[in-house]
Protein backbone atom coordinates (compact mmCIF):
# COMPACT_ATOMS: atom_id res chain seq x y z
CA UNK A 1 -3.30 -28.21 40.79
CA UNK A 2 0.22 -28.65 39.02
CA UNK A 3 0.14 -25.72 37.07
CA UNK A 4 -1.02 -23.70 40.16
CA UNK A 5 2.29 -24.88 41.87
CA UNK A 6 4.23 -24.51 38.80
CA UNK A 7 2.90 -21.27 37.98
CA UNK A 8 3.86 -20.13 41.75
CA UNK A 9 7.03 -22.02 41.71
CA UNK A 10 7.65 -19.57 38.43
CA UNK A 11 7.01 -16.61 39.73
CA UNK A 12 9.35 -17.31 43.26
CA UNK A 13 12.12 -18.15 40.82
CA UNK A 14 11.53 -14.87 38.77
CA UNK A 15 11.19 -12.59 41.86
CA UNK A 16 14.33 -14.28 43.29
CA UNK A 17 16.59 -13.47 40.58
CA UNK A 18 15.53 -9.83 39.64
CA UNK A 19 16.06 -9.09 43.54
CA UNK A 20 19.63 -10.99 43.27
CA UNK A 21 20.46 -9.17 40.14
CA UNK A 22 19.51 -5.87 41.40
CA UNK A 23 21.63 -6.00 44.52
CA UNK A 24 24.24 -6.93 42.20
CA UNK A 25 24.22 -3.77 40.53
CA UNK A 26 23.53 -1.35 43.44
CA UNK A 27 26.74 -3.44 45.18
CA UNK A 28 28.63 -2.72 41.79
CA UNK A 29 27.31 0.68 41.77
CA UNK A 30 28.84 1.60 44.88
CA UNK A 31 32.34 -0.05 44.38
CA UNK A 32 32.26 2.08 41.43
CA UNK A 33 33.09 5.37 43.02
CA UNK A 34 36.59 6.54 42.96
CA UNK A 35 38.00 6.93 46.31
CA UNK A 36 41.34 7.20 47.60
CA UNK A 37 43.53 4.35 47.34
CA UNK A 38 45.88 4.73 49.91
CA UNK A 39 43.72 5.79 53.07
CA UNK A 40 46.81 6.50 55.18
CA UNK A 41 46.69 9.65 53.37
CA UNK A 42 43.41 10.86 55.26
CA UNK A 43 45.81 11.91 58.16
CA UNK A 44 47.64 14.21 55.81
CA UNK A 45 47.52 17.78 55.84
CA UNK A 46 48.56 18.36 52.08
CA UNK A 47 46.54 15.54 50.80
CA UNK A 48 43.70 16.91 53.10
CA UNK A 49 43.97 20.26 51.52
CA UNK A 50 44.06 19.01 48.00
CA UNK A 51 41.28 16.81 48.57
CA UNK A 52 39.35 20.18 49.25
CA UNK A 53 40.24 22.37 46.68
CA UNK A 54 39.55 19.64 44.33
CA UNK A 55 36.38 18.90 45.62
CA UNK A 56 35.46 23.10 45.46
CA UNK A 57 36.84 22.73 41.92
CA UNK A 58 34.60 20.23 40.51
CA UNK A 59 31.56 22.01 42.29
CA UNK A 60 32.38 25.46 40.62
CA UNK A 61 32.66 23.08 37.06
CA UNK A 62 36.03 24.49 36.77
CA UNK A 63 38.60 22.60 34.77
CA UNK A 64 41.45 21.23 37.13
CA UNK A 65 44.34 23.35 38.08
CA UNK A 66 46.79 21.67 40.50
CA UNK A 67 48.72 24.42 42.67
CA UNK A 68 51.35 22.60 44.20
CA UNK A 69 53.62 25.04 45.00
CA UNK A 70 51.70 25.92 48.26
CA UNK A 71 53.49 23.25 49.09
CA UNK A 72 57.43 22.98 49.91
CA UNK A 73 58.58 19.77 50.19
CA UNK A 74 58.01 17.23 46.98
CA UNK A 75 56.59 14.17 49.02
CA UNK A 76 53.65 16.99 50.37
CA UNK A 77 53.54 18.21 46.78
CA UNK A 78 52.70 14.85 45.51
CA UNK A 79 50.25 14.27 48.25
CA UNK A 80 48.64 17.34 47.07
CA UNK A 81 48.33 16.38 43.74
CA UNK A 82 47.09 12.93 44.84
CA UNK A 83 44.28 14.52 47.23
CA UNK A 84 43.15 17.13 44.26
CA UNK A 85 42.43 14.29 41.76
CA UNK A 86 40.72 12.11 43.91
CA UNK A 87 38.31 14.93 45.11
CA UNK A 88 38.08 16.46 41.83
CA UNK A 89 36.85 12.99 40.78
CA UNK A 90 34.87 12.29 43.34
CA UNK A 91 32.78 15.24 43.70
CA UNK A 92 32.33 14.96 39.39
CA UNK A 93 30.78 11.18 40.51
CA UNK A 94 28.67 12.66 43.03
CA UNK A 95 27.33 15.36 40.63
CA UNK A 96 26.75 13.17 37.58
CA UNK A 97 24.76 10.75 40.26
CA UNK A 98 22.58 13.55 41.28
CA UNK A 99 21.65 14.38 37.62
C-alpha cells in the first residue's frame, strides 16, 4: 500500500510542477512583448499617429521609414519616432506569434 501512495504522491508532485512551470513561461511570454514604455504618450497625437503608420508598416513587411517631418515641432517629432518603433515592433511580435 506504500508504493500505491508513493506512486500517487509522485505523480501530484510531477503534475504540480509542469503546471507551475508552464504558467511560468506563458507569464514570461507575455511580459515579453514590446510595448510602450512611457504610457503617458497614449494621449498623444504624434505618438498616436506614429504608432499607426508603424503598425501599417510592419503589416505591409515594409522596411521602416520614419517621416517625421509631418511633424513641426521637435518634442512631436520625437514622439513620432517613439510611437513608429514601438508599433513597428509590436505588430512584427504579433506576426511572428501568429506564424
Amino acid at each position: 500500500m506504500t508504493t500505491t501512495i508513493q506512486k500517487c504522491l509522485a505523480l501530484f508532485v510531477a503534475f504540480s510542477i509542469g503546471a507551475a512551470s508552464g504558467s511560468l513561461m506563458a507569464r514570461g511570454a507575455r511580459q515579453s512583448q514590446p510595448v510602450a514604455e512611457d504610457m503617458s504618450q497614449a494621449t498623444n497625437a504624434a505618438f498616436r499617429d506614429g504608432l499607426h503608420l508603424g503598425r501599417l508598416d510592419a503589416e505591409k513587411r515594409a522596411e521602416p521609414h520614419v517621416s517625421v517631418g509631418r511633424w513641426n515641432t521637435d518634442s512631436d517629432r520625437k514622439s513620432f519616432s517613439a510611437g513608429y518603433h514601438v508599433g513597428y515592433k509590436q505588430e512584427n511580435y504579433a506576426m511572428q506569434r501568429q506564424q
